[in-house]
PDB file of N, CA and C in Angstrom:
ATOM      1  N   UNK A   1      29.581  27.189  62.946  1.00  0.00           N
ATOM      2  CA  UNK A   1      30.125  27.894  64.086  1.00  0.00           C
ATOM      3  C   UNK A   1      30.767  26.931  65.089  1.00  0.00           C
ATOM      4  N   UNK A   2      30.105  25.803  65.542  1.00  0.00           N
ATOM      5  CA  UNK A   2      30.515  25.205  66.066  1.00  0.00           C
ATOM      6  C   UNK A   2      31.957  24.599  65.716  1.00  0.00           C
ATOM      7  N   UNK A   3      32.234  23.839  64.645  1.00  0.00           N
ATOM      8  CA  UNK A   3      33.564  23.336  64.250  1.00  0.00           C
ATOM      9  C   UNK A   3      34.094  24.932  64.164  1.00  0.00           C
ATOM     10  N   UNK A   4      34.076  25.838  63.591  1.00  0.00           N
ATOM     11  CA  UNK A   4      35.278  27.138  64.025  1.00  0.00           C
ATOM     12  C   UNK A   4      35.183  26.592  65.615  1.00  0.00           C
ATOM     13  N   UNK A   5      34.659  26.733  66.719  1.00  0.00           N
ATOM     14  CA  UNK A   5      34.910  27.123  67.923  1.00  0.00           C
ATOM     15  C   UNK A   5      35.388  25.926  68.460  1.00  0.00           C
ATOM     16  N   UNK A   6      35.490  24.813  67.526  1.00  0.00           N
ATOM     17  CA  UNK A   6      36.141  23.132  68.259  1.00  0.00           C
ATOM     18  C   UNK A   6      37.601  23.462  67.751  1.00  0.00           C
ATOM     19  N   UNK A   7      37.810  24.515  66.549  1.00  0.00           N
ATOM     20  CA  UNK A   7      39.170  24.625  65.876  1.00  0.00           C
ATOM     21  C   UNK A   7      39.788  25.665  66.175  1.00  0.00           C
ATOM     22  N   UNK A   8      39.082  26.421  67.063  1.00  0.00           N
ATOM     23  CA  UNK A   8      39.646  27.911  67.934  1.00  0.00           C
ATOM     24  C   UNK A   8      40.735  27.688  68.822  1.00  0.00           C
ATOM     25  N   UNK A   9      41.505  28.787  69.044  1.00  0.00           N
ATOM     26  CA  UNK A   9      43.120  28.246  69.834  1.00  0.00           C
ATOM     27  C   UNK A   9      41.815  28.935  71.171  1.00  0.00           C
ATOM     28  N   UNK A  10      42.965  28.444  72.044  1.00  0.00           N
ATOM     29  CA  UNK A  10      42.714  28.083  73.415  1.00  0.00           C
ATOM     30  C   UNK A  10      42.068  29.409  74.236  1.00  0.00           C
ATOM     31  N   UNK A  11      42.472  30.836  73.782  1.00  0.00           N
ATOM     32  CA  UNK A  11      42.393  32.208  74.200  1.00  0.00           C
ATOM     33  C   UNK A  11      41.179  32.187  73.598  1.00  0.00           C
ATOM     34  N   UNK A  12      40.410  31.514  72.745  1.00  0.00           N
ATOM     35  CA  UNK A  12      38.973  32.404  71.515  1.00  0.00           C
ATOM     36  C   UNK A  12      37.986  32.667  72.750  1.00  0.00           C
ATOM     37  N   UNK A  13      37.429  33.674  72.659  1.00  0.00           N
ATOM     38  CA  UNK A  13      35.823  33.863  73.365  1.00  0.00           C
ATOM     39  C   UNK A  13      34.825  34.515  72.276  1.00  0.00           C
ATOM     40  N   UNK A  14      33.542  34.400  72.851  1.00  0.00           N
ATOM     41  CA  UNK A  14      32.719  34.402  72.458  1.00  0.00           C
ATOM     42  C   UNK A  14      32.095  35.776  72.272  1.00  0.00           C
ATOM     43  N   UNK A  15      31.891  37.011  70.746  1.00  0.00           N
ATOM     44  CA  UNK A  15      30.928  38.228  71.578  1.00  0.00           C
ATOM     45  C   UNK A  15      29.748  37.965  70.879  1.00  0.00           C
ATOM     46  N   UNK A  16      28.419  38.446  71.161  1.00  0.00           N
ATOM     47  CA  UNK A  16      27.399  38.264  70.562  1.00  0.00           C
ATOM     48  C   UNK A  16      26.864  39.741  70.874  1.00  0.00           C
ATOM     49  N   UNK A  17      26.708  40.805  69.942  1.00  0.00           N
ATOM     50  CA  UNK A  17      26.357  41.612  69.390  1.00  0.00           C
ATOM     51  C   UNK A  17      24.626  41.437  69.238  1.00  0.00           C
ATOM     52  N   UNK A  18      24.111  42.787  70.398  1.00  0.00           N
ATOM     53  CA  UNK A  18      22.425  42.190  70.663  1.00  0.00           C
ATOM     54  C   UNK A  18      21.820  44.002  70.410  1.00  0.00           C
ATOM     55  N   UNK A  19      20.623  43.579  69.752  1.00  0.00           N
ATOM     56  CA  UNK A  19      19.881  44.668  69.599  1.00  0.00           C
ATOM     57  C   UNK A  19      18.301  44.563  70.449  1.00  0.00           C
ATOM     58  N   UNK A  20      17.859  45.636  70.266  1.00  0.00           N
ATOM     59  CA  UNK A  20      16.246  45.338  70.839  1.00  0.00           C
ATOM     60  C   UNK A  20      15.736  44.533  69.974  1.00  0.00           C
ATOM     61  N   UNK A  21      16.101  43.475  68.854  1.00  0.00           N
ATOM     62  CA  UNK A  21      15.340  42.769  67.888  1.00  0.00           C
ATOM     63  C   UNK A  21      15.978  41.354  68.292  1.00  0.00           C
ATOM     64  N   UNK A  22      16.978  41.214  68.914  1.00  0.00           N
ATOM     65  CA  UNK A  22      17.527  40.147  69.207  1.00  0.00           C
ATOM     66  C   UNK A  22      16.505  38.933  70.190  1.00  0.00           C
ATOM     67  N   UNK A  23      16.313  38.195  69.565  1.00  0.00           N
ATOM     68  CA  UNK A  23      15.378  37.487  70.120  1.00  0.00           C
ATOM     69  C   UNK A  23      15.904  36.537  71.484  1.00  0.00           C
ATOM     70  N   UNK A  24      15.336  36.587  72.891  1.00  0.00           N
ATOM     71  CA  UNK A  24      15.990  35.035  73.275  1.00  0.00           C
ATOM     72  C   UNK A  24      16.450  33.687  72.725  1.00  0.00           C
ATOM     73  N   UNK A  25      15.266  33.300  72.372  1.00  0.00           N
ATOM     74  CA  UNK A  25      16.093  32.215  71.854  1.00  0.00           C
ATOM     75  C   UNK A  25      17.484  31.886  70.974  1.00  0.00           C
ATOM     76  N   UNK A  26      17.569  33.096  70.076  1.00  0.00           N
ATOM     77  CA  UNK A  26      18.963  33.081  69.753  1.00  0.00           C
ATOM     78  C   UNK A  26      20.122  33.515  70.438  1.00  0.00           C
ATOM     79  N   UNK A  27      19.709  34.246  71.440  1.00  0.00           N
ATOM     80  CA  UNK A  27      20.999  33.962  72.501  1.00  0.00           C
ATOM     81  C   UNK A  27      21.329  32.720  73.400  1.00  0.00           C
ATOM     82  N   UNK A  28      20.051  32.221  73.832  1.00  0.00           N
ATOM     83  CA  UNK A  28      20.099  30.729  74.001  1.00  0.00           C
ATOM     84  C   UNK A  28      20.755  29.822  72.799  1.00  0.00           C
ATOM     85  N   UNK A  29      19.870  29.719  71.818  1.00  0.00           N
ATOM     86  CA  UNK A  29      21.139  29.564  70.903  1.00  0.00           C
ATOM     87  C   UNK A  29      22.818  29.435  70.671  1.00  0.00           C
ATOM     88  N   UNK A  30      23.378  30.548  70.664  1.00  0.00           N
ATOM     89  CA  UNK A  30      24.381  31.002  70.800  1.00  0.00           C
ATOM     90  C   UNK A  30      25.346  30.578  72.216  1.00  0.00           C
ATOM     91  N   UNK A  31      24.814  30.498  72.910  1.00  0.00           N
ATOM     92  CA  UNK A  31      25.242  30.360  74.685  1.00  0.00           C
ATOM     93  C   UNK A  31      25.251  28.607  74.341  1.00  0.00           C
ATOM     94  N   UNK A  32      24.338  28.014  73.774  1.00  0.00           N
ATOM     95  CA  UNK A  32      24.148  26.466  73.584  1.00  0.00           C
ATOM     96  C   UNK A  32      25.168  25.912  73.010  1.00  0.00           C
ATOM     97  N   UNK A  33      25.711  26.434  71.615  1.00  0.00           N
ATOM     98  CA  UNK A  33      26.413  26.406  71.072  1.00  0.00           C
ATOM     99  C   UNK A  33      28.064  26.100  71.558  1.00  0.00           C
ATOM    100  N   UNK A  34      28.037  27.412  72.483  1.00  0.00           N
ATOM    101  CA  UNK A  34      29.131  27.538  72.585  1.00  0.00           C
ATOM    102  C   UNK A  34      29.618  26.519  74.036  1.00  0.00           C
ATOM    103  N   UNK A  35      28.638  26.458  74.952  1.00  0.00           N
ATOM    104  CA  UNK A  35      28.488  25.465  76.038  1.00  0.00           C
ATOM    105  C   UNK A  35      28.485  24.201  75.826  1.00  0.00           C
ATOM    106  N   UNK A  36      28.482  23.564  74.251  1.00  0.00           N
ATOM    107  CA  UNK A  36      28.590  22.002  73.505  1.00  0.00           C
ATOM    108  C   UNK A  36      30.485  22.356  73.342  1.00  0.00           C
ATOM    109  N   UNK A  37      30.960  23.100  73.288  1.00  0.00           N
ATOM    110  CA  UNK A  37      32.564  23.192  73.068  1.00  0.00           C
ATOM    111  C   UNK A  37      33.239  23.348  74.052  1.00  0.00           C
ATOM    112  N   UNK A  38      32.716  24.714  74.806  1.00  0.00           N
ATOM    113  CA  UNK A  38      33.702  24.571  76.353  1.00  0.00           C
ATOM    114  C   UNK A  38      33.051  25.722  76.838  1.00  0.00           C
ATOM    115  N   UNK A  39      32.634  25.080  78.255  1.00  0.00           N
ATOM    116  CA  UNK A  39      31.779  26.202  79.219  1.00  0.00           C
ATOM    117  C   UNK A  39      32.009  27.255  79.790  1.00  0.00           C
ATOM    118  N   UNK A  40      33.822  26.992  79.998  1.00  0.00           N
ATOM    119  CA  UNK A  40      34.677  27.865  80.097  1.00  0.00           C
ATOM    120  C   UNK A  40      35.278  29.585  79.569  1.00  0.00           C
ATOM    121  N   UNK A  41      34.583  29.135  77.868  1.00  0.00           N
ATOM    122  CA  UNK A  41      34.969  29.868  77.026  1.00  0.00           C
ATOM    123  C   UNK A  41      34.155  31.170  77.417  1.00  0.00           C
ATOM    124  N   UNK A  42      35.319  32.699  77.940  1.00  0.00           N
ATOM    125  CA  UNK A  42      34.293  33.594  77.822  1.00  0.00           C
ATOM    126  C   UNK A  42      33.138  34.162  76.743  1.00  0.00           C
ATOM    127  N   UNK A  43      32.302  34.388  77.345  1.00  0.00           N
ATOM    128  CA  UNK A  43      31.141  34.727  76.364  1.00  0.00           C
ATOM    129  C   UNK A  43      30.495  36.413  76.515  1.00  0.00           C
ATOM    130  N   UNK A  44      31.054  37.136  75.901  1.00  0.00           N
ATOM    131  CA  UNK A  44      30.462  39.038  75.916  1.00  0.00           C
ATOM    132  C   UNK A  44      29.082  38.925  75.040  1.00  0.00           C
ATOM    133  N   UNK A  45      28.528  39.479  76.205  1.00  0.00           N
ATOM    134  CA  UNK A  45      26.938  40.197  75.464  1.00  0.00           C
ATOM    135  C   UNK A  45      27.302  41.392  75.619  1.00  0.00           C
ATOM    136  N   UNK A  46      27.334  41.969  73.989  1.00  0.00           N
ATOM    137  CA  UNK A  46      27.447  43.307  73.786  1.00  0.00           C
ATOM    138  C   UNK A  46      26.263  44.371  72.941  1.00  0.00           C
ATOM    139  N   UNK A  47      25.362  45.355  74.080  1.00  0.00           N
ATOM    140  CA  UNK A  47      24.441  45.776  73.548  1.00  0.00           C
ATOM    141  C   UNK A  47      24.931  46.958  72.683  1.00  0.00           C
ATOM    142  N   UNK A  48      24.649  46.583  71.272  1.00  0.00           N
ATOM    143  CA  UNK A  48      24.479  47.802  70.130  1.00  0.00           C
ATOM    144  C   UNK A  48      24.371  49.219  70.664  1.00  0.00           C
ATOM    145  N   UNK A  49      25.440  49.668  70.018  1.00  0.00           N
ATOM    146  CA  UNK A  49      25.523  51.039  70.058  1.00  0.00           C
ATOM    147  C   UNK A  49      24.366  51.366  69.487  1.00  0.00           C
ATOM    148  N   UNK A  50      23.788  52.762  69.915  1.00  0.00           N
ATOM    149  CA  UNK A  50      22.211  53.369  69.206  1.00  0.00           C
ATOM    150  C   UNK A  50      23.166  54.116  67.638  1.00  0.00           C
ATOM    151  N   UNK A  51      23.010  53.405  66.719  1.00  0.00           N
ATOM    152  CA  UNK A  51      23.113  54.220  65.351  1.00  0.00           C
ATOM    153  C   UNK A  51      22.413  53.664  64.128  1.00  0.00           C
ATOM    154  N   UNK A  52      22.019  54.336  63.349  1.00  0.00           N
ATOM    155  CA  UNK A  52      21.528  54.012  61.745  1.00  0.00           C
ATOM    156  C   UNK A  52      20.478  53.143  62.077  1.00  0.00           C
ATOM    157  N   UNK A  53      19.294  54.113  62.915  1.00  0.00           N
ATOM    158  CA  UNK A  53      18.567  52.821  63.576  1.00  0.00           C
ATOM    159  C   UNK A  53      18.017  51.949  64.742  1.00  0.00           C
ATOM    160  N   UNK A  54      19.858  51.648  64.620  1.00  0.00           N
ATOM    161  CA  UNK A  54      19.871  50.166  65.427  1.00  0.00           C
ATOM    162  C   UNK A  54      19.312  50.614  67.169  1.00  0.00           C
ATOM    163  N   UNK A  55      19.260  49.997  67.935  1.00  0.00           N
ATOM    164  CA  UNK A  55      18.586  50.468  69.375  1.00  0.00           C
ATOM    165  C   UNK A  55      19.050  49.475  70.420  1.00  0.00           C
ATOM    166  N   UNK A  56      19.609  49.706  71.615  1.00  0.00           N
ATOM    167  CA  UNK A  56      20.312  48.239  72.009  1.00  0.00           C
ATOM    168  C   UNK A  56      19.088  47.900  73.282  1.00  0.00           C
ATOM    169  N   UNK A  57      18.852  46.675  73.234  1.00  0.00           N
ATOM    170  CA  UNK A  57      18.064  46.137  74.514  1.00  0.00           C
ATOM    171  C   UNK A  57      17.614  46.941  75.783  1.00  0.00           C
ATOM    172  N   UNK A  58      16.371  46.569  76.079  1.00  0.00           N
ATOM    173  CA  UNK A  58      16.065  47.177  77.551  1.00  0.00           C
ATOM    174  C   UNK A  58      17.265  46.545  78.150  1.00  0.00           C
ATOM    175  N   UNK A  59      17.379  46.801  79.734  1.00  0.00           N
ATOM    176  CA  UNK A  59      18.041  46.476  81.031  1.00  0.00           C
ATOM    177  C   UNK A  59      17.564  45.207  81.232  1.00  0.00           C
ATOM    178  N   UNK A  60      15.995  45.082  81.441  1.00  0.00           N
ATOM    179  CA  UNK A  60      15.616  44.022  81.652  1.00  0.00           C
ATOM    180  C   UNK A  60      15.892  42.754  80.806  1.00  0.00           C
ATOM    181  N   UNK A  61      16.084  43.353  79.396  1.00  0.00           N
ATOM    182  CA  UNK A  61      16.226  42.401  78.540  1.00  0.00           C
ATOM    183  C   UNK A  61      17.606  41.420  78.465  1.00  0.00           C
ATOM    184  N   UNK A  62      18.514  42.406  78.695  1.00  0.00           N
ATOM    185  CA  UNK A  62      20.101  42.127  78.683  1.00  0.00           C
ATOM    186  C   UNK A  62      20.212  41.033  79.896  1.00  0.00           C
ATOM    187  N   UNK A  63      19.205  42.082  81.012  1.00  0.00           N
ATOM    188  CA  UNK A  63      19.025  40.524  82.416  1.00  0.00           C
ATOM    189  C   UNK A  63      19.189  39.016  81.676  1.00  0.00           C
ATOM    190  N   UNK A  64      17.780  39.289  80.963  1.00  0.00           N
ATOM    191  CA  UNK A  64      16.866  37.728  80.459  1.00  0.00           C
ATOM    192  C   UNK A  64      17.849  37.213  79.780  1.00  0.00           C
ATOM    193  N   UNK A  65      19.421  37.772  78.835  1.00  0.00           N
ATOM    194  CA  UNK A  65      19.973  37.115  78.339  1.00  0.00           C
ATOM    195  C   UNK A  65      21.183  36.566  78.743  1.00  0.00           C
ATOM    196  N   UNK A  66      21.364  37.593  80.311  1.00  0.00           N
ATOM    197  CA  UNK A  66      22.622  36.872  80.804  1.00  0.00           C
ATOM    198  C   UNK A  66      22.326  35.857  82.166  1.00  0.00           C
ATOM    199  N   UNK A  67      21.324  35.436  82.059  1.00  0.00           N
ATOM    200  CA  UNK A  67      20.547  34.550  83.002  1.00  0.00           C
ATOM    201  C   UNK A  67      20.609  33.482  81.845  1.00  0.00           C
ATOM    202  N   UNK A  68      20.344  33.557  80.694  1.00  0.00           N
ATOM    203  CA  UNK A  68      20.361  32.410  79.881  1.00  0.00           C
ATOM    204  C   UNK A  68      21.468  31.861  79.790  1.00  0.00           C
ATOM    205  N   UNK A  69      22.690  33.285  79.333  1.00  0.00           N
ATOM    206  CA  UNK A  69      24.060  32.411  79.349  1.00  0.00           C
ATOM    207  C   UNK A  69      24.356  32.022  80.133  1.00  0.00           C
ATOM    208  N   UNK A  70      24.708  32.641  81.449  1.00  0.00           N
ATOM    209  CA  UNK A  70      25.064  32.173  82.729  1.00  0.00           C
ATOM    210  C   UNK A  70      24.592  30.690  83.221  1.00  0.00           C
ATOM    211  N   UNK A  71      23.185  30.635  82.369  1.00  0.00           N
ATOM    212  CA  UNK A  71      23.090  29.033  82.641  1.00  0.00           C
ATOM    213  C   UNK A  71      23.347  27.919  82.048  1.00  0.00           C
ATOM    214  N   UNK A  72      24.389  28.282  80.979  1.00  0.00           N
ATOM    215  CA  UNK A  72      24.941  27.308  80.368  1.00  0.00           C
ATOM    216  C   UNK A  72      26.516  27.425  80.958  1.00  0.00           C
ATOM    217  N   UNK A  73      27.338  28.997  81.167  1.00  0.00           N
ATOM    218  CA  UNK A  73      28.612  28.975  80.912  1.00  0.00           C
ATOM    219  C   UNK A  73      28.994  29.727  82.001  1.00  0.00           C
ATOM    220  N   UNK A  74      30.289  29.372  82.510  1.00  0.00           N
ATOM    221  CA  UNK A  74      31.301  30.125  83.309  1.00  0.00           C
ATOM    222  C   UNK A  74      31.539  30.887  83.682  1.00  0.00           C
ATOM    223  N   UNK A  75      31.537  32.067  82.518  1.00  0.00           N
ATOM    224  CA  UNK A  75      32.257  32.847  82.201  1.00  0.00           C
ATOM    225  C   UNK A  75      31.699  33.815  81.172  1.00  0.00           C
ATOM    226  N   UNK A  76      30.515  34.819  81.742  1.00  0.00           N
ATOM    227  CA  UNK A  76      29.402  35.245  80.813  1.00  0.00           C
ATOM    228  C   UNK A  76      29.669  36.701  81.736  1.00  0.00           C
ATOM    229  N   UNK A  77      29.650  37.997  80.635  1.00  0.00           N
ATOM    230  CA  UNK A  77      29.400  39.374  80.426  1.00  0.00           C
ATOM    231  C   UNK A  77      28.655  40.055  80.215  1.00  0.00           C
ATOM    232  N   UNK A  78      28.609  41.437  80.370  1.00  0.00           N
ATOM    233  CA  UNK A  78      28.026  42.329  79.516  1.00  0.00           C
ATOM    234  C   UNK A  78      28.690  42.947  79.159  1.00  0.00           C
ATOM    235  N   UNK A  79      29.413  43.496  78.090  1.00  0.00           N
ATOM    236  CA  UNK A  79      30.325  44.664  77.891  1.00  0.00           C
ATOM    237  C   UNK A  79      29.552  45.665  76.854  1.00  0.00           C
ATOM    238  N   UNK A  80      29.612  46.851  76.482  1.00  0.00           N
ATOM    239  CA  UNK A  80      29.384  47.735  75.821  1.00  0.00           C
ATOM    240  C   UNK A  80      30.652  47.870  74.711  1.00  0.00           C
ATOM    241  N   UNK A  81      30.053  47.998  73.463  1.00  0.00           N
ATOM    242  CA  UNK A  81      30.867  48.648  72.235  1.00  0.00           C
ATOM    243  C   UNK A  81      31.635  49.404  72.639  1.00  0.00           C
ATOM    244  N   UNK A  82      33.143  49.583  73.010  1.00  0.00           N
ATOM    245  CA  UNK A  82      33.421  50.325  74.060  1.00  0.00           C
ATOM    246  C   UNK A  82      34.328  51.337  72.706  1.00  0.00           C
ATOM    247  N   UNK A  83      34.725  50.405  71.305  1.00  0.00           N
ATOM    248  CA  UNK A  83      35.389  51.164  70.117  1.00  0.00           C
ATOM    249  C   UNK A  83      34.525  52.316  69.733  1.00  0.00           C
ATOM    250  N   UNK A  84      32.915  52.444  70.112  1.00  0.00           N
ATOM    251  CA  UNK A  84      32.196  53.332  69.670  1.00  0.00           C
ATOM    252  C   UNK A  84      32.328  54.399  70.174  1.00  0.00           C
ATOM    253  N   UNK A  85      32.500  54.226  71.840  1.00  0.00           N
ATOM    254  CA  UNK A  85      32.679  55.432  72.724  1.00  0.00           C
ATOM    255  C   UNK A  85      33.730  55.937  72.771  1.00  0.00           C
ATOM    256  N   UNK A  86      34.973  55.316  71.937  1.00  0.00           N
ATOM    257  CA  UNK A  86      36.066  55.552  71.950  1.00  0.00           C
ATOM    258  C   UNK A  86      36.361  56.313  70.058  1.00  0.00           C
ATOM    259  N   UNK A  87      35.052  56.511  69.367  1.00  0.00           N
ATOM    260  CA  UNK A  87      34.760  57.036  68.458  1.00  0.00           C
ATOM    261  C   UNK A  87      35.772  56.182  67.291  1.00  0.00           C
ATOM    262  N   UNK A  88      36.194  55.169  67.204  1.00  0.00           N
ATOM    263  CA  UNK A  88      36.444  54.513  66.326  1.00  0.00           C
ATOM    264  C   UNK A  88      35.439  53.757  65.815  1.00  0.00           C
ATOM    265  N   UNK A  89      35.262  53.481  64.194  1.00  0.00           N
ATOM    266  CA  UNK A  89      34.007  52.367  63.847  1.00  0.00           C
ATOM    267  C   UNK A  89      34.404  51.646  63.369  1.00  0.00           C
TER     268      UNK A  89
END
């Protein structure tokens, strides 16, 4: 991941796709990652649409993960699956 994101044109950002199973540390992870290339680079935390299952993060949780990114990077989100609500998959 890293060499893709050292070989990414200048516009690339970051989304990371989070469920209620998504652990911290791998968003730390992920936020680490991307904060060794450029701190700059936006970074979307996007909580899972509820389907086949899947269940997206408490409130609180989404907090705990944009407190993590935010403390590595710039330029840190939350956005929602917004193609889902827009009924495309």
């Amino acid at each position: 991941h890293e060499k893709f994101l050292r070989l990414a044109p200048e516009k690339t950002f970051v989304k990371v796709v989070v469920t209620s199973g998504t652990l911290p540390s791998e968003l730390k992870k992920a936020a680490a990652l991307t904060a060794a290339v450029c701190r700059r680079m936006p970074f979307f935390i996007q909580p899972v649409t509820p389907t086949a299952g899947l269940t997206p993060p408490s409130a609180e949780r989404l907090s705990e993960f944009y407190g993590l990114a935010a403390g590595r990077l710039d330029d840190v989100r939350i956005l929602p699956q917004l193609h889902r609500q827009w009924g495309i998959k």
